[in-house]
PDB file of N, CA and C in Angstrom:
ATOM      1  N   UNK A   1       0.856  -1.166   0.000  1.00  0.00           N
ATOM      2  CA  UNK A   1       0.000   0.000   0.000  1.00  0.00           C
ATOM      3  C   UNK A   1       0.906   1.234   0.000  1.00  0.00           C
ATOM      4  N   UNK A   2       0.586   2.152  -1.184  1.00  0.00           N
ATOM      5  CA  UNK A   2       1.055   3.237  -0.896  1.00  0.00           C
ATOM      6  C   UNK A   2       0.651   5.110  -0.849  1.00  0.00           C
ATOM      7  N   UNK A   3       1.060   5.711  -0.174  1.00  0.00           N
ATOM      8  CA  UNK A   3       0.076   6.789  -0.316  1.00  0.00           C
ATOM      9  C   UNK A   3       0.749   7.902  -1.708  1.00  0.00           C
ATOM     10  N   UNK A   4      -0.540   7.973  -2.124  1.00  0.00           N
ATOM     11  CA  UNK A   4      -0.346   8.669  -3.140  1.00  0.00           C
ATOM     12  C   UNK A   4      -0.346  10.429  -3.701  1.00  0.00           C
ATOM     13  N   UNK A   5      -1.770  10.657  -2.853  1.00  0.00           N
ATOM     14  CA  UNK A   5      -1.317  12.417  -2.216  1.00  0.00           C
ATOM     15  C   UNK A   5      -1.953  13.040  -1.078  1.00  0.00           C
ATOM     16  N   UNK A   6      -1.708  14.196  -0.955  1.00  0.00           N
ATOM     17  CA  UNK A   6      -2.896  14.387   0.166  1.00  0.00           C
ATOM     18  C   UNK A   6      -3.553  15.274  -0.228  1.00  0.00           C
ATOM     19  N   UNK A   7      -4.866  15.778   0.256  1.00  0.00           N
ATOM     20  CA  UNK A   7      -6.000  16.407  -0.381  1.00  0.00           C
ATOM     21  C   UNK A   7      -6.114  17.519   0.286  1.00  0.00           C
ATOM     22  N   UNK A   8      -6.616  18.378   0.028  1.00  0.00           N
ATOM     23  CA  UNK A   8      -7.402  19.756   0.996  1.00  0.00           C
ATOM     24  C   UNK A   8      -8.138  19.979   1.683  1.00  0.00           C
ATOM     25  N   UNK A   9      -9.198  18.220   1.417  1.00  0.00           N
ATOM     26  CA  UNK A   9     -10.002  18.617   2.335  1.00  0.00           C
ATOM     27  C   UNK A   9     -10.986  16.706   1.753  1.00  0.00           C
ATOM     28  N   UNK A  10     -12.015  16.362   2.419  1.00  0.00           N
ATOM     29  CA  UNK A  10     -12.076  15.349   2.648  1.00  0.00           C
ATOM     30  C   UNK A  10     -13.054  15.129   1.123  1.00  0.00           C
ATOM     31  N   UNK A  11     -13.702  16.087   0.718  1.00  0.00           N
ATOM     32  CA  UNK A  11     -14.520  16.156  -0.337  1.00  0.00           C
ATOM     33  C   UNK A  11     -13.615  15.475  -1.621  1.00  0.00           C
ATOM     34  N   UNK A  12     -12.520  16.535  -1.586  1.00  0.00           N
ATOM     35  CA  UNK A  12     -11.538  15.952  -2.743  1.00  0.00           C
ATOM     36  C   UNK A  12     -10.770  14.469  -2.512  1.00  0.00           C
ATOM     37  N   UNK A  13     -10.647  14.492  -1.594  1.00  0.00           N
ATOM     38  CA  UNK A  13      -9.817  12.944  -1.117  1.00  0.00           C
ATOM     39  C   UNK A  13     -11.080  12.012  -1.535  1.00  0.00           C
ATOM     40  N   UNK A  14     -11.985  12.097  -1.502  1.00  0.00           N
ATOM     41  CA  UNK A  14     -13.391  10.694  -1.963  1.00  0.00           C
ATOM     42  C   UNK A  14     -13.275  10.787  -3.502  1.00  0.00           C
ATOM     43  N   UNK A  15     -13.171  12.442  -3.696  1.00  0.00           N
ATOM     44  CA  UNK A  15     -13.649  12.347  -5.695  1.00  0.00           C
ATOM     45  C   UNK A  15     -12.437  11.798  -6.130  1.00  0.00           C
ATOM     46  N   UNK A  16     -11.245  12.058  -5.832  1.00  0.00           N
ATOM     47  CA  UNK A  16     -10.215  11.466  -6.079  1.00  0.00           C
ATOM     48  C   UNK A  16      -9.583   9.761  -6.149  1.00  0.00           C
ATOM     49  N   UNK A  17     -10.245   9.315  -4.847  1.00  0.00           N
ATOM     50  CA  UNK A  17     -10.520   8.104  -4.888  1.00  0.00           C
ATOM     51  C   UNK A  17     -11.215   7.362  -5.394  1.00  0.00           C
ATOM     52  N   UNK A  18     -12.331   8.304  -5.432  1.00  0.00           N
ATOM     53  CA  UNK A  18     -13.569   7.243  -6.139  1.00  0.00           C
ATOM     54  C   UNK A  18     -12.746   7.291  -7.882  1.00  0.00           C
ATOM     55  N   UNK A  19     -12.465   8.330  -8.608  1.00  0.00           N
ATOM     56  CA  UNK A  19     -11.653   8.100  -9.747  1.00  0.00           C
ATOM     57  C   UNK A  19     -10.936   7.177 -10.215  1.00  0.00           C
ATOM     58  N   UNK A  20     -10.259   6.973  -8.975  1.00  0.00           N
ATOM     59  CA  UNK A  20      -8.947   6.496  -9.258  1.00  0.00           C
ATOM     60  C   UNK A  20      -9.734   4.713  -9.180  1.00  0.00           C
ATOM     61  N   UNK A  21     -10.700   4.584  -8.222  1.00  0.00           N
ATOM     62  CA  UNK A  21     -11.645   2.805  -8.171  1.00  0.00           C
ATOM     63  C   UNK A  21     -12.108   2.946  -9.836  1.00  0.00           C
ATOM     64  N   UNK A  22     -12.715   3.825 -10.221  1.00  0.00           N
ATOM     65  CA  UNK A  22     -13.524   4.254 -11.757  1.00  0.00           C
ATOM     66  C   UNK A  22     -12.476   3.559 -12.603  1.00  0.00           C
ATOM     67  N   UNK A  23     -11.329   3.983 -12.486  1.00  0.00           N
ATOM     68  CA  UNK A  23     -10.503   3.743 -13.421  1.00  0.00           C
ATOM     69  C   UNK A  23      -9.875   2.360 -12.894  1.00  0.00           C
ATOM     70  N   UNK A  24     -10.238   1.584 -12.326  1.00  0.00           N
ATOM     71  CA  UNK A  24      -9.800   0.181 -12.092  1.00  0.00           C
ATOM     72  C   UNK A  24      -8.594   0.087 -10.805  1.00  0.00           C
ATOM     73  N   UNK A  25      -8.573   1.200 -10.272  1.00  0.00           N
ATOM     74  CA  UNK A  25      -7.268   1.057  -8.667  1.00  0.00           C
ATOM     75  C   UNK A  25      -7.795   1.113  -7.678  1.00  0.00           C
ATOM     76  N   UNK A  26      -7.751   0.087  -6.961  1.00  0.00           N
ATOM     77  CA  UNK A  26      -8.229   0.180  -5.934  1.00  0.00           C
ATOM     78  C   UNK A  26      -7.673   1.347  -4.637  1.00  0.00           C
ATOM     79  N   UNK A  27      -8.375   2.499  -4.438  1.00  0.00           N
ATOM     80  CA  UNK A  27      -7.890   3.437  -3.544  1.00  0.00           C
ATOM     81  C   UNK A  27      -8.858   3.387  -2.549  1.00  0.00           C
ATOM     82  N   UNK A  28      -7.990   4.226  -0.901  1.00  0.00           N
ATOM     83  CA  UNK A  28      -8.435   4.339  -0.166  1.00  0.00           C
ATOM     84  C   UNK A  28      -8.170   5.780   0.033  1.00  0.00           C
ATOM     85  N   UNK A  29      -8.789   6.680   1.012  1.00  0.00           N
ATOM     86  CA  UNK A  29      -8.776   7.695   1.939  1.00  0.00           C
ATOM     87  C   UNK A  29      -8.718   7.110   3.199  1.00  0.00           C
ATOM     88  N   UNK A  30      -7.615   7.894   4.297  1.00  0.00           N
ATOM     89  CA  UNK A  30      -7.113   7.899   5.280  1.00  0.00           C
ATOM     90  C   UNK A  30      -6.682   8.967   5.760  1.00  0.00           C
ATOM     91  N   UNK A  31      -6.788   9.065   7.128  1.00  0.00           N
ATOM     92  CA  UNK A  31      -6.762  10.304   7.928  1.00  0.00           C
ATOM     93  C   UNK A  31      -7.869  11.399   7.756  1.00  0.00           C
ATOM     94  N   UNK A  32      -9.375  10.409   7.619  1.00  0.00           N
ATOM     95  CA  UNK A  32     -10.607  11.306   7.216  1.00  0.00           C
ATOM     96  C   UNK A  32     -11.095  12.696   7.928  1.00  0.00           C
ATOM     97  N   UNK A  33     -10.906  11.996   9.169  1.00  0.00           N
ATOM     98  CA  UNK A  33     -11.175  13.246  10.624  1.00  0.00           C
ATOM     99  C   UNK A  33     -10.814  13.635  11.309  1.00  0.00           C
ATOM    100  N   UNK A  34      -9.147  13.843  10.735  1.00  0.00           N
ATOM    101  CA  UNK A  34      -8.388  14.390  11.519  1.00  0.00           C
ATOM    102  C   UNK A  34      -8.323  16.183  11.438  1.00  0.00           C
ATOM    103  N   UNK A  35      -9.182  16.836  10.337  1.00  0.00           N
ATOM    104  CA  UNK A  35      -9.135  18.033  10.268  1.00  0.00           C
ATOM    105  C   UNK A  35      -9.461  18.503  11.389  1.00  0.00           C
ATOM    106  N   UNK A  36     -10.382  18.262  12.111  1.00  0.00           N
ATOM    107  CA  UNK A  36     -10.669  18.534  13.432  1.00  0.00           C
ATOM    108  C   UNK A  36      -9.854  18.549  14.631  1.00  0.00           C
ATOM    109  N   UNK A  37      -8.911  18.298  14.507  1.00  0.00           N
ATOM    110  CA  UNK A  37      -7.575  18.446  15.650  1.00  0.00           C
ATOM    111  C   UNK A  37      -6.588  19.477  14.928  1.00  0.00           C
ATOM    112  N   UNK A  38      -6.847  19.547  14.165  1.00  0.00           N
ATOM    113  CA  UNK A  38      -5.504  20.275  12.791  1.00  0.00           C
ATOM    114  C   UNK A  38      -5.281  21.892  14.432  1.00  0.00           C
ATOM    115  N   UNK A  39      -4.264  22.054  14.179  1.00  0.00           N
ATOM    116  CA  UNK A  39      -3.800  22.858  15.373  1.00  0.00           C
ATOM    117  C   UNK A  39      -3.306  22.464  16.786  1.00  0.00           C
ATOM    118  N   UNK A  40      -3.494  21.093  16.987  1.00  0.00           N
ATOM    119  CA  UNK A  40      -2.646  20.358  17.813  1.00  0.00           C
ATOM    120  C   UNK A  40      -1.629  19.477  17.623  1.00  0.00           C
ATOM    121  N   UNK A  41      -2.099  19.208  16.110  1.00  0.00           N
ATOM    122  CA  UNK A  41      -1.156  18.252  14.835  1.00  0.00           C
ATOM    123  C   UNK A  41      -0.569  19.465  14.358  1.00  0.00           C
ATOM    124  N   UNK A  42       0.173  19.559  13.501  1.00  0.00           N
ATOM    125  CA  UNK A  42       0.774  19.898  11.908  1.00  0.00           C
ATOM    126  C   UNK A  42      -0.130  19.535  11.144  1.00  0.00           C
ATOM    127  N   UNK A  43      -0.736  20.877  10.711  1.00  0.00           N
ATOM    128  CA  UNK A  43      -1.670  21.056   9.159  1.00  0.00           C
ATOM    129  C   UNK A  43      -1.636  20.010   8.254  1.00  0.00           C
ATOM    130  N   UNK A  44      -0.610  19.769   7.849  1.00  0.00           N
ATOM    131  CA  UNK A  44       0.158  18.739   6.975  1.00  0.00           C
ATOM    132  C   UNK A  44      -0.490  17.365   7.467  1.00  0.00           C
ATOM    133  N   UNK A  45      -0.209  17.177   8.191  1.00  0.00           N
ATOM    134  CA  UNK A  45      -0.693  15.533   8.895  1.00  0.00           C
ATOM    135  C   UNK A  45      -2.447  15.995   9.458  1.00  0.00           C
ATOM    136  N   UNK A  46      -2.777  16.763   9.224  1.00  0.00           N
ATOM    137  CA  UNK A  46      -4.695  16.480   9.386  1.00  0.00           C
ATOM    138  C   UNK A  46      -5.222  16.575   8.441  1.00  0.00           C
ATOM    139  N   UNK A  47      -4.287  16.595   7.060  1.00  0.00           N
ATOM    140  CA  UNK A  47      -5.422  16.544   5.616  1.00  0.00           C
ATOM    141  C   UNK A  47      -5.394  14.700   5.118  1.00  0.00           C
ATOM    142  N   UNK A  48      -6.711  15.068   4.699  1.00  0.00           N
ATOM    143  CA  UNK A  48      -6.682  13.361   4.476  1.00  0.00           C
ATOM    144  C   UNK A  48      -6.310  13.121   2.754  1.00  0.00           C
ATOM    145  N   UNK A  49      -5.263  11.280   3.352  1.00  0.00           N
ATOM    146  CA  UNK A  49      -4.579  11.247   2.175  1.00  0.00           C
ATOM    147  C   UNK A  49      -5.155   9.910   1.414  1.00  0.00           C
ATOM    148  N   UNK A  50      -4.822   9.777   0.034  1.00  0.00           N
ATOM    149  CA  UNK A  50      -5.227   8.882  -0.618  1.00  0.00           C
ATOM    150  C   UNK A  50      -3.780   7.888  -0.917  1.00  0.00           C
ATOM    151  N   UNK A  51      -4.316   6.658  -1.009  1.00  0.00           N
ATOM    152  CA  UNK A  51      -3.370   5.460  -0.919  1.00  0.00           C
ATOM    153  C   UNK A  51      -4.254   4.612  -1.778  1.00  0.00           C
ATOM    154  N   UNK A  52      -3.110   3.917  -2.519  1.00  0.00           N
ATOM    155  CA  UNK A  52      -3.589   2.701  -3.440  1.00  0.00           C
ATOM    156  C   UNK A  52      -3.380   1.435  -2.908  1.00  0.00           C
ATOM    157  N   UNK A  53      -3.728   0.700  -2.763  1.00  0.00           N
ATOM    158  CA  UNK A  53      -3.940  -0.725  -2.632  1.00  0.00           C
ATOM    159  C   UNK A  53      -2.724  -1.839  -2.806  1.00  0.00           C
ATOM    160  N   UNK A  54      -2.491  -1.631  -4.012  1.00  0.00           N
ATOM    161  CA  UNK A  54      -0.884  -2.009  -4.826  1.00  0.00           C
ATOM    162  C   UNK A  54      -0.538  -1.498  -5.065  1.00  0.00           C
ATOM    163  N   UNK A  55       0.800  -1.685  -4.561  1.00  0.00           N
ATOM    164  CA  UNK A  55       2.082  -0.821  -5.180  1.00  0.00           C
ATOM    165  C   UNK A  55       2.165  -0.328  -6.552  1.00  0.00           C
ATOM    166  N   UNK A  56       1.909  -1.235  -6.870  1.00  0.00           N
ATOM    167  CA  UNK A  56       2.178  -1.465  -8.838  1.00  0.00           C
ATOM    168  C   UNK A  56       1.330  -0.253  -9.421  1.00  0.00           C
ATOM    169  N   UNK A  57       0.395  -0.233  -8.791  1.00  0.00           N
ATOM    170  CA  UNK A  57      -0.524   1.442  -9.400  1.00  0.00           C
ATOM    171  C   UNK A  57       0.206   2.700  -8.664  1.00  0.00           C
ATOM    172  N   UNK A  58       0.726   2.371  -8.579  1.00  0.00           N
ATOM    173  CA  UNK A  58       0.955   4.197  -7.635  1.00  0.00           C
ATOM    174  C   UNK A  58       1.183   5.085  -8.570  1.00  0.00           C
ATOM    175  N   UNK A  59       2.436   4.749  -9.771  1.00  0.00           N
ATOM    176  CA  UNK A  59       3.063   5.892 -10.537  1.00  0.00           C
ATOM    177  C   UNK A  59       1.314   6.250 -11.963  1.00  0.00           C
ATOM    178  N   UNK A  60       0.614   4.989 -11.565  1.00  0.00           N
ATOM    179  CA  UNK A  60      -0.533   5.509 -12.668  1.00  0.00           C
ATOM    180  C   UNK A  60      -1.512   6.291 -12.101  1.00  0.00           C
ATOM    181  N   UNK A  61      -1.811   5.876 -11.071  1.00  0.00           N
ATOM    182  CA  UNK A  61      -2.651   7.238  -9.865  1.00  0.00           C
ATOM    183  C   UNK A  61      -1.917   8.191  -9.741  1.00  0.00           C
ATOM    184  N   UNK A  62      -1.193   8.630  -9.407  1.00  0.00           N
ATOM    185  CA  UNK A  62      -0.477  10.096  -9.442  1.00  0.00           C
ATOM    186  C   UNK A  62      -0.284  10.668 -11.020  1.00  0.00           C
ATOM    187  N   UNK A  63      -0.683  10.215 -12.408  1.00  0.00           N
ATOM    188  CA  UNK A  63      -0.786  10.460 -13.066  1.00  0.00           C
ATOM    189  C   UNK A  63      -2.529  10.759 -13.369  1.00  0.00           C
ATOM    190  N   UNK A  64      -2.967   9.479 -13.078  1.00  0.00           N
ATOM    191  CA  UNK A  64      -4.500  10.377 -13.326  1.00  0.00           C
ATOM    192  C   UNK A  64      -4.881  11.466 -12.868  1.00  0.00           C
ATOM    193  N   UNK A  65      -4.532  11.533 -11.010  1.00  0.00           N
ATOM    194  CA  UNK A  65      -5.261  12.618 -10.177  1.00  0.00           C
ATOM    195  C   UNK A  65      -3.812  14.074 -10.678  1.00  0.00           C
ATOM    196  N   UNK A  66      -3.202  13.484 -11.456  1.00  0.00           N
ATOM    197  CA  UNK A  66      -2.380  15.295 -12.290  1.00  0.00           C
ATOM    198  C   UNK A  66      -3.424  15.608 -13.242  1.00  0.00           C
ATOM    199  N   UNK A  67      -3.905  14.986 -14.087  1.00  0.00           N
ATOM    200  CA  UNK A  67      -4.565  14.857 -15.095  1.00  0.00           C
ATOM    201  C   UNK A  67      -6.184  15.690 -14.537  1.00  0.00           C
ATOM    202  N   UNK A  68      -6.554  14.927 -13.441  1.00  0.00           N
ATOM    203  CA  UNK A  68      -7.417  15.398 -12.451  1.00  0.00           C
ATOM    204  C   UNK A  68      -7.502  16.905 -12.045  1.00  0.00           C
ATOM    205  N   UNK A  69      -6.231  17.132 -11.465  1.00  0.00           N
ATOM    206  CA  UNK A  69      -5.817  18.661 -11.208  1.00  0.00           C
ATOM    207  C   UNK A  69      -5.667  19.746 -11.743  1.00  0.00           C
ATOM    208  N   UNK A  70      -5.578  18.705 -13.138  1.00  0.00           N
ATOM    209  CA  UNK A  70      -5.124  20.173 -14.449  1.00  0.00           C
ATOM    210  C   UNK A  70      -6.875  20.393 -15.235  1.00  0.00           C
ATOM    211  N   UNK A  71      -7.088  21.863 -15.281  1.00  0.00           N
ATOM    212  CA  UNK A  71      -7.842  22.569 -15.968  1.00  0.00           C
ATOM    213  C   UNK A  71      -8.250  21.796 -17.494  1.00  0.00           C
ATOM    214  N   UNK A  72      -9.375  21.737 -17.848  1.00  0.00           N
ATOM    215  CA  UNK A  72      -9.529  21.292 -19.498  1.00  0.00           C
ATOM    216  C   UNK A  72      -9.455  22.549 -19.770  1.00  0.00           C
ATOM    217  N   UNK A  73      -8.800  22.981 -21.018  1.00  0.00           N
ATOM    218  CA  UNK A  73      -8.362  23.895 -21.909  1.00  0.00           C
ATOM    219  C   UNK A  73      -9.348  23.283 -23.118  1.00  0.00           C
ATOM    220  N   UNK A  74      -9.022  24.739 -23.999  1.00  0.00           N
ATOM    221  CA  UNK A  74      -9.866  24.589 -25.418  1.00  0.00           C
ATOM    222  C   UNK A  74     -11.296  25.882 -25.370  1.00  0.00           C
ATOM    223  N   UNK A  75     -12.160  25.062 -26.369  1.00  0.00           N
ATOM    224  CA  UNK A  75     -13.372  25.615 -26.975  1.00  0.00           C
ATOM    225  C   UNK A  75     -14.461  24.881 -26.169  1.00  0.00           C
ATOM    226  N   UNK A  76     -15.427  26.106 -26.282  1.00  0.00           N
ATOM    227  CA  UNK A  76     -16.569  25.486 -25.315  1.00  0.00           C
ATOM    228  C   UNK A  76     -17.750  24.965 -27.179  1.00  0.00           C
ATOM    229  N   UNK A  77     -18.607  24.413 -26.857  1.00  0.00           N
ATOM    230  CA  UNK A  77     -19.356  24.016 -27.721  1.00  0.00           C
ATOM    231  C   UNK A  77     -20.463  24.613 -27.308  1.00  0.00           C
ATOM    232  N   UNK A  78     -21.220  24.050 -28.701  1.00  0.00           N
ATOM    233  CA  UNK A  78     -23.175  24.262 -28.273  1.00  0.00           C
ATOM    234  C   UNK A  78     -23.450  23.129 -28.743  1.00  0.00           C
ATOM    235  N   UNK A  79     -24.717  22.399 -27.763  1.00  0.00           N
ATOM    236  CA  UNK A  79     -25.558  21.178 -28.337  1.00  0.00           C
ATOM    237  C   UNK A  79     -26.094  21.370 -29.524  1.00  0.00           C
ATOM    238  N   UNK A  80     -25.972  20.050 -30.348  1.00  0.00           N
ATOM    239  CA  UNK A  80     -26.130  19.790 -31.530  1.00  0.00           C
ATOM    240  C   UNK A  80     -27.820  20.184 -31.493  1.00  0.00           C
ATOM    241  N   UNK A  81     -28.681  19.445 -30.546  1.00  0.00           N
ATOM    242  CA  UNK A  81     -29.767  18.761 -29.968  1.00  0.00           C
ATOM    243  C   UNK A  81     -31.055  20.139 -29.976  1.00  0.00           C
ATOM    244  N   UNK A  82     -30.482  20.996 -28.547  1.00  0.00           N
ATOM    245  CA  UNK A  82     -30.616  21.732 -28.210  1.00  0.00           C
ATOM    246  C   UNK A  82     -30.283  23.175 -28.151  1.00  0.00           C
ATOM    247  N   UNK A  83     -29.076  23.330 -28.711  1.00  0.00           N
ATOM    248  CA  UNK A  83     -28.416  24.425 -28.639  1.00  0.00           C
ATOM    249  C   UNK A  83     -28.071  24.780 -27.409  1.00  0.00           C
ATOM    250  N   UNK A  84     -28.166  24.586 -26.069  1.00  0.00           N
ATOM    251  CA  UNK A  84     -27.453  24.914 -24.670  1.00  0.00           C
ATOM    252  C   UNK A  84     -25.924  25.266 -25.113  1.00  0.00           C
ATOM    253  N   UNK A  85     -25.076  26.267 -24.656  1.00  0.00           N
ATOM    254  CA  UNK A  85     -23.778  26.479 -24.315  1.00  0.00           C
ATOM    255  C   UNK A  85     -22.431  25.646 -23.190  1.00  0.00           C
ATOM    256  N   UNK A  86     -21.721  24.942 -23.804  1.00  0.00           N
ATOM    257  CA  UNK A  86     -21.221  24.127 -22.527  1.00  0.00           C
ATOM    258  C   UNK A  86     -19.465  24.791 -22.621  1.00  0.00           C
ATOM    259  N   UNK A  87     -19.104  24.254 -21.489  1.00  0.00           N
ATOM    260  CA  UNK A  87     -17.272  24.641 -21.336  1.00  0.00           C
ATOM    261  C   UNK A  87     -16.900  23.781 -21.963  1.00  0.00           C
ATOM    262  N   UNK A  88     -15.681  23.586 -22.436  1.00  0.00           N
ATOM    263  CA  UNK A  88     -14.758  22.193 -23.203  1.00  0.00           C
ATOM    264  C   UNK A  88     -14.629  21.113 -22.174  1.00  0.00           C
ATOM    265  N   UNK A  89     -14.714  21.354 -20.699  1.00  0.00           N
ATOM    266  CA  UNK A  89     -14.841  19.896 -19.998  1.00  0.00           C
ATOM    267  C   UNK A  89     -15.835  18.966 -20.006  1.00  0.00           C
ATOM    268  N   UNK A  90     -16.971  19.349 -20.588  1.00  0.00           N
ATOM    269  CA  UNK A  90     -18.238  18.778 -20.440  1.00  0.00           C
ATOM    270  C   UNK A  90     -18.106  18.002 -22.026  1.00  0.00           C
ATOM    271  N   UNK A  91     -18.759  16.451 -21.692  1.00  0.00           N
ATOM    272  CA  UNK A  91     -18.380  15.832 -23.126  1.00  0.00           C
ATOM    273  C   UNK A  91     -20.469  15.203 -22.992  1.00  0.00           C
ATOM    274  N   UNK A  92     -21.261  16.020 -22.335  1.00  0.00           N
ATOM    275  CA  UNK A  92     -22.589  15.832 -22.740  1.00  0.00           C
ATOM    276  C   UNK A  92     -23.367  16.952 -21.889  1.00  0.00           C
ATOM    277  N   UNK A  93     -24.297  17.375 -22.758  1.00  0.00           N
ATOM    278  CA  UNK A  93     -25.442  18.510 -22.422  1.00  0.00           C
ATOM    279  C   UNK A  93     -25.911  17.699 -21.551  1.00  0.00           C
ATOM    280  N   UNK A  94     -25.872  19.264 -20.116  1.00  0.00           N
ATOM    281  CA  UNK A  94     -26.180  18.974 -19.398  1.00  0.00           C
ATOM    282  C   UNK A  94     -28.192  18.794 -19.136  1.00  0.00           C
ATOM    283  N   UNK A  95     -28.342  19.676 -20.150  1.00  0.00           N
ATOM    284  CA  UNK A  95     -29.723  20.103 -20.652  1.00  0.00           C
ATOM    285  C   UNK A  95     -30.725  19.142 -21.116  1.00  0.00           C
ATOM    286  N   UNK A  96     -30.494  18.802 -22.238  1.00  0.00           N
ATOM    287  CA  UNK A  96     -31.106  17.436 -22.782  1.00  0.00           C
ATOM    288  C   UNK A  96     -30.512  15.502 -22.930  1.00  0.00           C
ATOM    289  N   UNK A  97     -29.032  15.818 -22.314  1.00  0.00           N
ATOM    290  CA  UNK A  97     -28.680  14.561 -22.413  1.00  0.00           C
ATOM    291  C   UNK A  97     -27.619  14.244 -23.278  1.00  0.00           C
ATOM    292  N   UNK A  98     -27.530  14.535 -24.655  1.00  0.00           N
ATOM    293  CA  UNK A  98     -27.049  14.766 -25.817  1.00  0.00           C
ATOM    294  C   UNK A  98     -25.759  14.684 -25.599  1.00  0.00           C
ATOM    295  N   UNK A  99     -25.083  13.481 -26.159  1.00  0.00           N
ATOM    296  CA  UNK A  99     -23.399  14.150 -26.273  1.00  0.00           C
ATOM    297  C   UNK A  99     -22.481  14.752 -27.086  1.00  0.00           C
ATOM    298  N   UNK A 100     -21.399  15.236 -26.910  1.00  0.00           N
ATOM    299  CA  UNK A 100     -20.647  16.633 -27.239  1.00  0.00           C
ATOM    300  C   UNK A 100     -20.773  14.991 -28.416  1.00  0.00           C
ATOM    301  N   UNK A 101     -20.938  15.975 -29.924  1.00  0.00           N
ATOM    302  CA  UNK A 101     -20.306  15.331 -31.245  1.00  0.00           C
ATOM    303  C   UNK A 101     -19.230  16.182 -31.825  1.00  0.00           C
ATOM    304  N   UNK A 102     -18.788  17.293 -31.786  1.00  0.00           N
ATOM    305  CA  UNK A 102     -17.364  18.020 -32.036  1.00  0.00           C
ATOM    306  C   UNK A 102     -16.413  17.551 -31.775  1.00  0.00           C
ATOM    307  N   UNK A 103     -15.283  17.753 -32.552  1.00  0.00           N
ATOM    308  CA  UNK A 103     -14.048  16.836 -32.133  1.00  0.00           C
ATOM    309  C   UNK A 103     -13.555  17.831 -31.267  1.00  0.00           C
ATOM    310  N   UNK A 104     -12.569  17.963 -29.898  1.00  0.00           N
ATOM    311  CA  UNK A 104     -11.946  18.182 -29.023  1.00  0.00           C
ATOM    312  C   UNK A 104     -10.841  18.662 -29.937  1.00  0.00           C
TER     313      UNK A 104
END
């Protein structure tokens, strides 16, 4: 088992994890509730961290959750469907359902 990063806050440590299960690694969150002491600890040690399962995934989880971290760049679209306005991260209207058919 190894830990892979630590989060800001417990919200991101689950979306992060749950990603990283999405994508086939088994992750955990640890050190969930320790924010609540943070000032008797080191800041550092009360954010909760994410850890993979096997070793063997670590260097590919710290690549997804970069991937994770970084901004989608580009062109925003409009539904084919509907016409709604979306950002370039969104790959389906949120509106009618419809997915982005533009190439990226």
């Amino acid at each position: 088992m190894r830990r892979v990063e630590s989060a800001p806050n417990l919200v991101i440590a689950t979306l992060w994890a749950d990603a990283l299960s999405a994508a086939g690694i088994e992750a955990r969150v640890f050190s969930r509730y320790l924010s609540s002491i943070a000032g008797e600890i080191p800041p550092s040690e009360a954010e909760p961290t994410v850890w993979v399962l096997d070793d063997r995934d670590l260097e590919r989880a710290r690549q997804l959750l970069g991937e994770l971290q970084r901004p989608v760049r580009g062109a925003g679209w409009r539904c084919e469907s509907c016409g709604e306005r979306h950002g370039p991260q969104f790959a389906q209207c949120w509106n009618c359902g419809a997915a982005r058919t533009d190439p990226r």
